[in-house]
C-alpha atoms as a PDB file:
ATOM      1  CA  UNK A   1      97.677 119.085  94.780  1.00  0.00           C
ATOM      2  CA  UNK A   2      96.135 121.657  92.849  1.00  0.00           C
ATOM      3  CA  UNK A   3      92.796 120.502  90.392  1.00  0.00           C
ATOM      4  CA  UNK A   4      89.601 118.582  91.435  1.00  0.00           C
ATOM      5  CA  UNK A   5      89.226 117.107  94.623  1.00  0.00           C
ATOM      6  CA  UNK A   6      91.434 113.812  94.685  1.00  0.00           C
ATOM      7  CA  UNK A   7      88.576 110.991  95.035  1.00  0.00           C
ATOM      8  CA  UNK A   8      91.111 108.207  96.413  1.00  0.00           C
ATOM      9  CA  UNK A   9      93.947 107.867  98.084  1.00  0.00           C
ATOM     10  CA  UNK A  10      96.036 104.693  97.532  1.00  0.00           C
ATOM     11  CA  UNK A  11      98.617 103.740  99.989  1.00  0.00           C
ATOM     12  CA  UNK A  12     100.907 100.615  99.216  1.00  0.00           C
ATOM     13  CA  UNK A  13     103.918 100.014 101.934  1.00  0.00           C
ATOM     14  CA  UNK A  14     106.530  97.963 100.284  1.00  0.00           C
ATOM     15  CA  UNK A  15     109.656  96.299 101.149  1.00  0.00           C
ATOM     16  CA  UNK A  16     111.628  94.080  98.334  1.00  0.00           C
ATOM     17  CA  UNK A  17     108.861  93.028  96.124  1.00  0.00           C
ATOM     18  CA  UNK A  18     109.195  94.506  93.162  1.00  0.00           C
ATOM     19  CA  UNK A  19     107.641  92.585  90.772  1.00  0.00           C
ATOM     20  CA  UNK A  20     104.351  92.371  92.671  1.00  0.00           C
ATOM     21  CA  UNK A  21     104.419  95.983  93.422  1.00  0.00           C
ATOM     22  CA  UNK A  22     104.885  96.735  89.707  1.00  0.00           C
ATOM     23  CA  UNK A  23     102.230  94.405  88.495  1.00  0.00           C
ATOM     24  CA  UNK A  24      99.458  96.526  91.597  1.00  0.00           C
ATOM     25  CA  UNK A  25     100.572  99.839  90.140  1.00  0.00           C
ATOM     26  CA  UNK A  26      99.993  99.082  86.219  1.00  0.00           C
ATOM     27  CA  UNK A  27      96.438  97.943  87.807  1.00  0.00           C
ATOM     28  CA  UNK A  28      95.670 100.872  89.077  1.00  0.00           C
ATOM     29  CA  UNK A  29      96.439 102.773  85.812  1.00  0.00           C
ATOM     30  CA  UNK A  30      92.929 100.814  84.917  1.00  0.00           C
ATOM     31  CA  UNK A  31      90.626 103.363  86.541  1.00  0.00           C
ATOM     32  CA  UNK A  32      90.277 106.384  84.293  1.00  0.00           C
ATOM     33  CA  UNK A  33      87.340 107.742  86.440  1.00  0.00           C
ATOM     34  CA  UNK A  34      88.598 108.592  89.346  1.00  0.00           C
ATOM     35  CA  UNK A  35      91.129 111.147  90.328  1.00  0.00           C
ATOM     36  CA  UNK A  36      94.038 108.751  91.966  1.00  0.00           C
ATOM     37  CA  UNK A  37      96.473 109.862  94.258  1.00  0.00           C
ATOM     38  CA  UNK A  38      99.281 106.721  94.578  1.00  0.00           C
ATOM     39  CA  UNK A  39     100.909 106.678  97.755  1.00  0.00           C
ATOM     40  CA  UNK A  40     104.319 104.587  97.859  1.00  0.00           C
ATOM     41  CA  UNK A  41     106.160 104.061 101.247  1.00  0.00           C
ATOM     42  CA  UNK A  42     109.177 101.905 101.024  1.00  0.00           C
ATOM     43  CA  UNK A  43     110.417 100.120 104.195  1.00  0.00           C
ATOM     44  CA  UNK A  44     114.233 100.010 103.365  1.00  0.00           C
ATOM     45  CA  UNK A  45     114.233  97.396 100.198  1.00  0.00           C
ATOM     46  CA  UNK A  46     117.178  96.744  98.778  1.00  0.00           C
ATOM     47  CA  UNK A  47     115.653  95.626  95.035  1.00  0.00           C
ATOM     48  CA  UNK A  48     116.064  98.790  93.597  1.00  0.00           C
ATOM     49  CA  UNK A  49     112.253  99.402  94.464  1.00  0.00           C
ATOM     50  CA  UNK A  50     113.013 102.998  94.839  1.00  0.00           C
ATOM     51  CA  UNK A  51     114.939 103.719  91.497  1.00  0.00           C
ATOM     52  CA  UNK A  52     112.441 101.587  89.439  1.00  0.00           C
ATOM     53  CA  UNK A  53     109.488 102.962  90.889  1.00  0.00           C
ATOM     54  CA  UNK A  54     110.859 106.880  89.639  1.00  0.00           C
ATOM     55  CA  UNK A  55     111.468 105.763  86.522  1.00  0.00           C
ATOM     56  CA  UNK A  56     108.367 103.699  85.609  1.00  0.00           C
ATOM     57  CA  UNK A  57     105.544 105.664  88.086  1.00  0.00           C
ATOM     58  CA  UNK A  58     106.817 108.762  88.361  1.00  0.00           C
ATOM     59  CA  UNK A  59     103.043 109.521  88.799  1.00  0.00           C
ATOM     60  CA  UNK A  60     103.155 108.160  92.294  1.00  0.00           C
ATOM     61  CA  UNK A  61     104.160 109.715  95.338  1.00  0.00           C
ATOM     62  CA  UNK A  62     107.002 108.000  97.027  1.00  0.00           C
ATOM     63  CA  UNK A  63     108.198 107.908 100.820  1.00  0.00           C
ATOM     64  CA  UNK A  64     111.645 106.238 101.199  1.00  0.00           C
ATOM     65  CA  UNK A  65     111.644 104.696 104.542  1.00  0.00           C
ATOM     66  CA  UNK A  66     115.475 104.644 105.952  1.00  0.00           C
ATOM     67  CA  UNK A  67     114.575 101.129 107.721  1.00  0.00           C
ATOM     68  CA  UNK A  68     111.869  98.791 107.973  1.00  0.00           C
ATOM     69  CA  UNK A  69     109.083 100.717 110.117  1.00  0.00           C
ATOM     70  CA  UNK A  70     106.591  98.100 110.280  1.00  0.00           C
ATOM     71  CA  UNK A  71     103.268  98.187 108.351  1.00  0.00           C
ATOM     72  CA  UNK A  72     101.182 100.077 110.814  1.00  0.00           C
ATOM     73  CA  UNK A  73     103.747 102.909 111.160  1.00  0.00           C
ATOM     74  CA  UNK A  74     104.134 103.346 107.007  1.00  0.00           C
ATOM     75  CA  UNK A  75     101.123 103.125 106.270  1.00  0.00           C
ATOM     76  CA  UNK A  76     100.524 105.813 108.973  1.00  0.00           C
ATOM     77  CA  UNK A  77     102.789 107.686 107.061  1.00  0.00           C
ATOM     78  CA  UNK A  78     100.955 107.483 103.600  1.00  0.00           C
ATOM     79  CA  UNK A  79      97.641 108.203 105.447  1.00  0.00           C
ATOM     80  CA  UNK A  80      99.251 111.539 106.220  1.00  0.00           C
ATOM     81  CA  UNK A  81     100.162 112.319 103.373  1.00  0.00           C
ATOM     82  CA  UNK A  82      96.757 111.171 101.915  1.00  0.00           C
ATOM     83  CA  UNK A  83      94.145 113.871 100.388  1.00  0.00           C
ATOM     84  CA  UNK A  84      91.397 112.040  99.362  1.00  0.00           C
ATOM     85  CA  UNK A  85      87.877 112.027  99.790  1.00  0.00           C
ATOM     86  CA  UNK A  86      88.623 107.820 100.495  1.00  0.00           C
ATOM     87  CA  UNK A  87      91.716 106.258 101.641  1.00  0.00           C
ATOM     88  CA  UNK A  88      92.510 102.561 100.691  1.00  0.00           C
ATOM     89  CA  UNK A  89      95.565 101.158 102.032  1.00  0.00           C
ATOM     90  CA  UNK A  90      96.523  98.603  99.769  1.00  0.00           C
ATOM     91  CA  UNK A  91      99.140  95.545  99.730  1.00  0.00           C
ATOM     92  CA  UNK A  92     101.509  95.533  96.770  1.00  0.00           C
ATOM     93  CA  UNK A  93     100.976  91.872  96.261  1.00  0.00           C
ATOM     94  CA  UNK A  94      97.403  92.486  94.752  1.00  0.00           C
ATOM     95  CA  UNK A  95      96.138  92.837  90.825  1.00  0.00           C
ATOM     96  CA  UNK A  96      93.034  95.376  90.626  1.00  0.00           C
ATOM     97  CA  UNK A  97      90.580  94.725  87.909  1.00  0.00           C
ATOM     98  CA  UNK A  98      89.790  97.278  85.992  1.00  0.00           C
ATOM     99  CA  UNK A  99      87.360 100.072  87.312  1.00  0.00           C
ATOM    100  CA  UNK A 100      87.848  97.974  90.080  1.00  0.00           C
ATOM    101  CA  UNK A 101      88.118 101.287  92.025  1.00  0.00           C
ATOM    102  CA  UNK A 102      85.640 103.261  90.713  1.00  0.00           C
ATOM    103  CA  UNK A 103      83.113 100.380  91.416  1.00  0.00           C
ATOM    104  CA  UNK A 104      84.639 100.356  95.272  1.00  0.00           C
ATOM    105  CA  UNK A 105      84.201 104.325  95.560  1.00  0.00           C
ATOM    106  CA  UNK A 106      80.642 104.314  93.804  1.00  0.00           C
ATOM    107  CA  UNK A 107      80.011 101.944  96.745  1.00  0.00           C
ATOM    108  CA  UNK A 108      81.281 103.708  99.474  1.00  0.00           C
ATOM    109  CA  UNK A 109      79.278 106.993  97.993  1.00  0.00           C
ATOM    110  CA  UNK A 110      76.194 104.868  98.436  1.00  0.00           C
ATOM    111  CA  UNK A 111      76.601 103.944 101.963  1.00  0.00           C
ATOM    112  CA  UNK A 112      77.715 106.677 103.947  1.00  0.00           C
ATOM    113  CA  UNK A 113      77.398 104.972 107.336  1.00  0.00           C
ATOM    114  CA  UNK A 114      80.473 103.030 106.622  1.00  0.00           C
ATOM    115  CA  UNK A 115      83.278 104.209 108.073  1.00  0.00           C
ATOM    116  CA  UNK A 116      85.155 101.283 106.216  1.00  0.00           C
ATOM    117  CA  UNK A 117      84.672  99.035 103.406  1.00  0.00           C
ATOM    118  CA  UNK A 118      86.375  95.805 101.982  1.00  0.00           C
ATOM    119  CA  UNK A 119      86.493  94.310  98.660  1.00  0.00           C
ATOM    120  CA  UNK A 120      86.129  90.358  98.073  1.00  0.00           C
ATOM    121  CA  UNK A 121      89.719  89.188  98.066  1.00  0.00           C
ATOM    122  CA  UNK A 122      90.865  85.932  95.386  1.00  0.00           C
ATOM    123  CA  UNK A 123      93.956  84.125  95.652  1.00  0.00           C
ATOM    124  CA  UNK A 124      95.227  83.739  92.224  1.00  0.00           C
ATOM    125  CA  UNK A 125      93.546  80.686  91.919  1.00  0.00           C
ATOM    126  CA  UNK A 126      90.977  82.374  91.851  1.00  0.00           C
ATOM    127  CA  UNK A 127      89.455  80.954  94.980  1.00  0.00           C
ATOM    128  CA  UNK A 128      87.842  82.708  97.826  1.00  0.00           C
ATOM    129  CA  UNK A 129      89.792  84.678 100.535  1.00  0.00           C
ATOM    130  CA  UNK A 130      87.888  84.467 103.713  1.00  0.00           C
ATOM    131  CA  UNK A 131      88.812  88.487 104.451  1.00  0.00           C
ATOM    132  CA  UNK A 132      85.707  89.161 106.026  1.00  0.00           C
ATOM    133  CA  UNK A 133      85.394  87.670 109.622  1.00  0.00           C
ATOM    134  CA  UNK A 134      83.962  88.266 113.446  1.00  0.00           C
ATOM    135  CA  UNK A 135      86.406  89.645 115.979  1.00  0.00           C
ATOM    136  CA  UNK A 136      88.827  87.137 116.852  1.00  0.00           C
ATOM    137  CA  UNK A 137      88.537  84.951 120.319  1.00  0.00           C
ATOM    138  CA  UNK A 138      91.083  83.251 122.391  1.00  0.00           C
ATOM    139  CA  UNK A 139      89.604  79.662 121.533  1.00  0.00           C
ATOM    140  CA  UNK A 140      89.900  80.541 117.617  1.00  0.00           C
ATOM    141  CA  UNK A 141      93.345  81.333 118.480  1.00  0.00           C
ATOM    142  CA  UNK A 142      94.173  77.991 119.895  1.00  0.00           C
ATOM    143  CA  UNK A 143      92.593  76.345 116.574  1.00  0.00           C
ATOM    144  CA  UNK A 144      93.578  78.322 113.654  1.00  0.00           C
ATOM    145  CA  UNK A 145      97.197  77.082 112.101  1.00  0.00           C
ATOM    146  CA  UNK A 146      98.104  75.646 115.197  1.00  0.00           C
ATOM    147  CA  UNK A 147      98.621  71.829 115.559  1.00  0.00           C
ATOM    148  CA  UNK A 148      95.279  71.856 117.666  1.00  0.00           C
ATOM    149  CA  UNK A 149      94.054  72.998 113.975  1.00  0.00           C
ATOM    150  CA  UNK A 150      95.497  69.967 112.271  1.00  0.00           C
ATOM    151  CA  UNK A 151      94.045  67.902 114.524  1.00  0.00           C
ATOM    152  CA  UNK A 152      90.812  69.172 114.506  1.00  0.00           C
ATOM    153  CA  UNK A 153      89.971  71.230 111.005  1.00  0.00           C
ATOM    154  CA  UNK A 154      86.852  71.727 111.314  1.00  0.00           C
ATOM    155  CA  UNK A 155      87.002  73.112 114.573  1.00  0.00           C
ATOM    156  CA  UNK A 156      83.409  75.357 115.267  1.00  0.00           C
ATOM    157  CA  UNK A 157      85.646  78.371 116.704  1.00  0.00           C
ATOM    158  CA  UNK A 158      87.719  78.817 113.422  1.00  0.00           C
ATOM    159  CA  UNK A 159      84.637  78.111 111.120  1.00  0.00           C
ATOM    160  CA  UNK A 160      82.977  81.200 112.968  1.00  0.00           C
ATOM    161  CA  UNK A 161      85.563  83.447 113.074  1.00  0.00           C
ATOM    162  CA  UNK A 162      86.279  82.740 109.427  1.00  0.00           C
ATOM    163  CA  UNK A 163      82.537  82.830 108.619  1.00  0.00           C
ATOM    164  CA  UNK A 164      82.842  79.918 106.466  1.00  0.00           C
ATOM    165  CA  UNK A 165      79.120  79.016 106.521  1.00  0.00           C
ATOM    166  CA  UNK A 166      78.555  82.399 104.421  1.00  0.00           C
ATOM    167  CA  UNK A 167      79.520  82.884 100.614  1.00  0.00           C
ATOM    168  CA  UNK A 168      80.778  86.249 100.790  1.00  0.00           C
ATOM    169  CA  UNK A 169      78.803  86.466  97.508  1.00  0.00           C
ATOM    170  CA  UNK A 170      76.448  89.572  99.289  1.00  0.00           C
ATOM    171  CA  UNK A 171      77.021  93.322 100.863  1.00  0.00           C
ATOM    172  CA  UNK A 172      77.507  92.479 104.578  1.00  0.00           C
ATOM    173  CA  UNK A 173      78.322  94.436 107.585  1.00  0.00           C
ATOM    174  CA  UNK A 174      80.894  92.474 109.550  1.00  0.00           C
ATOM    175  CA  UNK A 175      83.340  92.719 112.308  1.00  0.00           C
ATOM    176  CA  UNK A 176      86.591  93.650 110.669  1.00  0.00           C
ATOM    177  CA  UNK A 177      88.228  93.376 106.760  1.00  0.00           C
ATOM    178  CA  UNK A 178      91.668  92.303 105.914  1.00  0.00           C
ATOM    179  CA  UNK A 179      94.194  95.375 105.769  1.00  0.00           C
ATOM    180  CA  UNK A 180      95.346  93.985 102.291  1.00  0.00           C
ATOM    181  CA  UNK A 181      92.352  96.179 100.840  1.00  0.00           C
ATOM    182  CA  UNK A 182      90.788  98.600 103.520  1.00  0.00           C
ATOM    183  CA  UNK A 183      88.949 101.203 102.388  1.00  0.00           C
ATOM    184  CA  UNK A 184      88.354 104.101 104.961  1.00  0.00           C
ATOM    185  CA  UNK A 185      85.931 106.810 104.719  1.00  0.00           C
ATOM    186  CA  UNK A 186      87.335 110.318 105.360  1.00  0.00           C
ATOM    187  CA  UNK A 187      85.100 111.280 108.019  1.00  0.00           C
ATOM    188  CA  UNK A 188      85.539 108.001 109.797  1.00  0.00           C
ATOM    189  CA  UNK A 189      89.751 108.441 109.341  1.00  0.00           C
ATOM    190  CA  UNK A 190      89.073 112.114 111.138  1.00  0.00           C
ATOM    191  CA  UNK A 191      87.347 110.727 113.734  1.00  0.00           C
ATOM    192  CA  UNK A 192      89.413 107.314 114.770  1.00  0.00           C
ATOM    193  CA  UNK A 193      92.615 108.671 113.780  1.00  0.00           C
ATOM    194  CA  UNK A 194      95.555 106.662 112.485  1.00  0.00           C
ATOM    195  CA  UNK A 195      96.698 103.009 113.386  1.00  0.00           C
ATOM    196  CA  UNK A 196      98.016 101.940 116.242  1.00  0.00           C
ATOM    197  CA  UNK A 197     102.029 101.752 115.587  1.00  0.00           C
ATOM    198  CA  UNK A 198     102.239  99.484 118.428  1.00  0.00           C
ATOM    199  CA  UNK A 199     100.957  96.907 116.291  1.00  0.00           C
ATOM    200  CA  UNK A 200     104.296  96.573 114.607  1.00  0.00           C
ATOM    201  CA  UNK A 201     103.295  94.089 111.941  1.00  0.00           C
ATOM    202  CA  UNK A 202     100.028  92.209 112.279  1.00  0.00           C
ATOM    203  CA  UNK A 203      96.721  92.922 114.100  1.00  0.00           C
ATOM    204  CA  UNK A 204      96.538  96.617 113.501  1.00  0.00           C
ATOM    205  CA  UNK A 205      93.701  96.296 110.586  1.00  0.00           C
ATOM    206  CA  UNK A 206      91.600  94.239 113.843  1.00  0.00           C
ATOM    207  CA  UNK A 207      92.317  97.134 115.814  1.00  0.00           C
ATOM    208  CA  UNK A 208      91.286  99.639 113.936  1.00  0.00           C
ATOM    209  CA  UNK A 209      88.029  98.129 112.446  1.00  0.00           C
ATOM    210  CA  UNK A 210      87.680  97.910 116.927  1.00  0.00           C
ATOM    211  CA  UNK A 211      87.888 101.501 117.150  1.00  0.00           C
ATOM    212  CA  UNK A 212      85.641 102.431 113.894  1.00  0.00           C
ATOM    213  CA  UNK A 213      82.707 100.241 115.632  1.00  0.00           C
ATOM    214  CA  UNK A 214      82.903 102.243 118.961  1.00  0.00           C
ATOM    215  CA  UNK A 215      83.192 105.289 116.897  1.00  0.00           C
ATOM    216  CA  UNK A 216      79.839 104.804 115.481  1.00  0.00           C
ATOM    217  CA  UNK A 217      80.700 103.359 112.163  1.00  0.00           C
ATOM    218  CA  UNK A 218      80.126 100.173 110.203  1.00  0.00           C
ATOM    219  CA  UNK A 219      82.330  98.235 108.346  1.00  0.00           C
ATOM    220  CA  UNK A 220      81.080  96.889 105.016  1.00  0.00           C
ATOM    221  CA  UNK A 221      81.555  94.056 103.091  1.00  0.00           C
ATOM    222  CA  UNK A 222      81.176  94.299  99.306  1.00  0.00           C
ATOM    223  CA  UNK A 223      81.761  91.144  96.786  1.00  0.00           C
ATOM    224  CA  UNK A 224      82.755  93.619  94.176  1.00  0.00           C
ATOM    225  CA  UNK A 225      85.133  94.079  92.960  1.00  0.00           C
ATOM    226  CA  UNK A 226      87.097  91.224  93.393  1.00  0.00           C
ATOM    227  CA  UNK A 227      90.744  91.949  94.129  1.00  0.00           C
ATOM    228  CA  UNK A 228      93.482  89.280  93.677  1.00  0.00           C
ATOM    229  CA  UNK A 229      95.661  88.694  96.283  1.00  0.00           C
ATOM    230  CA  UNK A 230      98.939  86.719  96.798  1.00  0.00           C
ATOM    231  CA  UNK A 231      99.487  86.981 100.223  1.00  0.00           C
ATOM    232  CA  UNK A 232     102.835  86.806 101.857  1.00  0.00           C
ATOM    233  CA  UNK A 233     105.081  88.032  99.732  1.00  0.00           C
ATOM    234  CA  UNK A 234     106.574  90.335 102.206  1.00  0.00           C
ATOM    235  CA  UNK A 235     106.507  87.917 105.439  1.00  0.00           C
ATOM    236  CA  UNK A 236     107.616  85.020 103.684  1.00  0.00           C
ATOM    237  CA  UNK A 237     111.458  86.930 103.197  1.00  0.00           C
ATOM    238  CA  UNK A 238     111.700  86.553 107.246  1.00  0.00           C
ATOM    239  CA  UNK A 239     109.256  84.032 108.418  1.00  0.00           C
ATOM    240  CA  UNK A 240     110.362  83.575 112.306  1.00  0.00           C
ATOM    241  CA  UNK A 241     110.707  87.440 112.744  1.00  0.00           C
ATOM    242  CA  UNK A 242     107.258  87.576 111.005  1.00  0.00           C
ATOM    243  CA  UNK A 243     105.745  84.877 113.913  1.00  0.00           C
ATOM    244  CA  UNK A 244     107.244  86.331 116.632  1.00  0.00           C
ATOM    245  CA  UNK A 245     105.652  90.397 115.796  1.00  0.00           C
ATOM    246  CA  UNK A 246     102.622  88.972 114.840  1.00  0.00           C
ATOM    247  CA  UNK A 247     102.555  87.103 118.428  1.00  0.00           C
ATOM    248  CA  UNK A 248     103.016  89.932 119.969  1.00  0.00           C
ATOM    249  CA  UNK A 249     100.721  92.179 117.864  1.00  0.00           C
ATOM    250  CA  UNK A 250      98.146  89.466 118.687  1.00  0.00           C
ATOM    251  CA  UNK A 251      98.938  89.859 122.101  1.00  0.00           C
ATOM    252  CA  UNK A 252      98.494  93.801 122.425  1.00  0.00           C
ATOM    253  CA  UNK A 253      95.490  93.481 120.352  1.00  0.00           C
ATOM    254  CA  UNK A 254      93.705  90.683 123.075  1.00  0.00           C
ATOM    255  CA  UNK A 255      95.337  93.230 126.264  1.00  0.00           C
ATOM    256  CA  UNK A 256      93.777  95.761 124.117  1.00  0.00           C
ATOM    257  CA  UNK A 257      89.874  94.576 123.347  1.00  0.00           C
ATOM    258  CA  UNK A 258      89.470  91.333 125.368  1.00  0.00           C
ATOM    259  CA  UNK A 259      91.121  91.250 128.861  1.00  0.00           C
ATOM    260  CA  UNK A 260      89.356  92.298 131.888  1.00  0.00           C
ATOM    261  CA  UNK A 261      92.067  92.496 134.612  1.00  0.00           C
ATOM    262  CA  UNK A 262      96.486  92.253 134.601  1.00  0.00           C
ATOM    263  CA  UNK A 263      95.361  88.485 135.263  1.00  0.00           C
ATOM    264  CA  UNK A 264      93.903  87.549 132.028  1.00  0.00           C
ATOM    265  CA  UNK A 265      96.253  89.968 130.320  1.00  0.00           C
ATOM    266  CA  UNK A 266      98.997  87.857 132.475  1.00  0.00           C
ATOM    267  CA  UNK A 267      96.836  84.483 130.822  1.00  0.00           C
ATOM    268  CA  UNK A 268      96.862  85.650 127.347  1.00  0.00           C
ATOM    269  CA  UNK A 269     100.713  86.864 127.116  1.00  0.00           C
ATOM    270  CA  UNK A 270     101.359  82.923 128.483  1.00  0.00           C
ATOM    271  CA  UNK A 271      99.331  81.395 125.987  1.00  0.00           C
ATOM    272  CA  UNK A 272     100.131  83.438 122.859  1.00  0.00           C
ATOM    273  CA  UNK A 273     103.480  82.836 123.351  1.00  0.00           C
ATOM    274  CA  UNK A 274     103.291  79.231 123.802  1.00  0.00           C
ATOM    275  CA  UNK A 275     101.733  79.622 120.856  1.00  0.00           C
ATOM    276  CA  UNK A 276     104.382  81.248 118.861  1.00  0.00           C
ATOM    277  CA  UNK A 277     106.873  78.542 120.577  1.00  0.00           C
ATOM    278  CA  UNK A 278     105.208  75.806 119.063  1.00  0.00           C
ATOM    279  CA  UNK A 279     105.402  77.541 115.693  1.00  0.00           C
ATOM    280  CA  UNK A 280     108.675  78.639 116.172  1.00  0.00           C
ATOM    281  CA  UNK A 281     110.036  74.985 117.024  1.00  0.00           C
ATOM    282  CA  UNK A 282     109.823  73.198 113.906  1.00  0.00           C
ATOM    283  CA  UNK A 283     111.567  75.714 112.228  1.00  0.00           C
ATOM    284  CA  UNK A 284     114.621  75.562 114.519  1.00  0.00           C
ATOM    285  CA  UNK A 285     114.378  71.469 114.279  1.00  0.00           C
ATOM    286  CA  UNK A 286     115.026  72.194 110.492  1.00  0.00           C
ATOM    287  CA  UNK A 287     117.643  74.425 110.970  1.00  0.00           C
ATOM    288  CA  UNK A 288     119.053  72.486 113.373  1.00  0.00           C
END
């Protein structure tokens, strides 16, 4: 790409949600200040994605994926591709506001020890996405949407892994930030490398937020700008296969960070997994 130095790299991996990904990329056409590079990476939809997206954005970049590769492996792909001096990978079910990016680069500029940075995230509600959280434990695990959860909501382990006693209304360094809007530094990108692909769908934003901490980095929190976001558009079209590779990204992701022998890891695959079951079953009840 020939011209100034590209300020930010968007990547958006998308697989048959058109409308949502249509109504991200006119939002990004709101940010006349920075030099955008839009990064598309299809995972095999069949909503005419692909022949839309030419003829409306022909301004963005577009990988056509010949199946579904998973998110960690696309958006490896549009981090390749990626020449920016910042590279966000985005989800296509989220609305920008306008200079919504400039505000998020003029933030990164002014902390340079963050290796990555995440907006505030809104549901379209407009109420508050808890994407800012601690590293995830084995006892939040039993809690959060589990029946364990229902049963006890206001369970201390979920409440501290969500950080729900905090406002998210102030710059924070945190643990990790949702992948829906993750914001990496360069440098930081350089240094840690892409994501995992073993993380097939699920966990891999954890993971990598892991490996920017033991690189040396932080990971900000900002409260501006805030970015809507639906959330599920994508997993919702295949909800069992969706619990069963999250379950197992969960899975590598506790191997990964939080077991300390084949034992626990033995532990954690039996309990994730009866955890998945238990998610799983009242969806074959129905379809039964």
């Amino acid at each position: 790409m020939s011209g100034p130095p590209v300020d930010l790299s968007v990547g958006l991996v998308s697989w048959n949600v058109w409308a949502d990904l249509r109504a991200c990329l006119l939002s990004l056409r709101e940010n006349p200040g920075l030099r955008l590079q839009v990064i598309v990476v299809d995972n095999a939809s069949a909503d005419d994605t692909v022949s839309r997206l030419r003829q409306e954005f022909p301004e963005a970049e577009l990988i056509v994926n010949a199946e579904n590769r998973g998110f960690a492996a696309a958006s490896n792909q549009a981090l390749a591709a990626a020449e920016g001096r910042y590279l966000l990978l985005l989800n296509p079910d989220t609305v920008v506001p306008p200079q919504g990016l400039e505000e998020l680069v003029a933030f990164a500029d002014q902390h340079p020890e963050a290796g990555i940075v995440g907006p505030q995230l809104r549901y379209p509600d407009g109420s508050l996405q808890y994407s800012a959280r601690h590293f995830p434990t084995i006892t939040a695990a039993l809690f959060r949407n589990t029946w364990l959860g229902r049963l006890f909501p206001k369970a201390r382990a979920v409440q501290a892994y969500l950080m729900t006693d905090w406002d998210h209304t102030e710059v924070r360094e945190v643990d990790w930030v949702s992948g829906a809007a993750l914001l990496i530094r360069r440098e930081a990108y350089e240094q840690v490398g892409p994501l995992d692909e073993r993380f097939y769908w699920g966990s891999e934003d954890v993971d990598y937020a892991w490996r920017v901490h033991k690189a040396g980095w932080q990971v900000l929190y900002t409260p501006a700008p805030r970015i809507i976001h639906t959330v599920g558009r994508s997993t919702d079209q295949a909800v069992r296969r969706t619990i069963v590779n999250t379950h197992r990204s969960m899975y590598r992701l506790y191997c990964k960070h939080l077991a300390r022998n084949p034992l626990s890891c033995g532990l954690i695959w039996l309990g994730v997994w009866l955890r998945a079951g238990l998610l799983l079953l009242p969806l074959w009840l129905r379809r039964r």
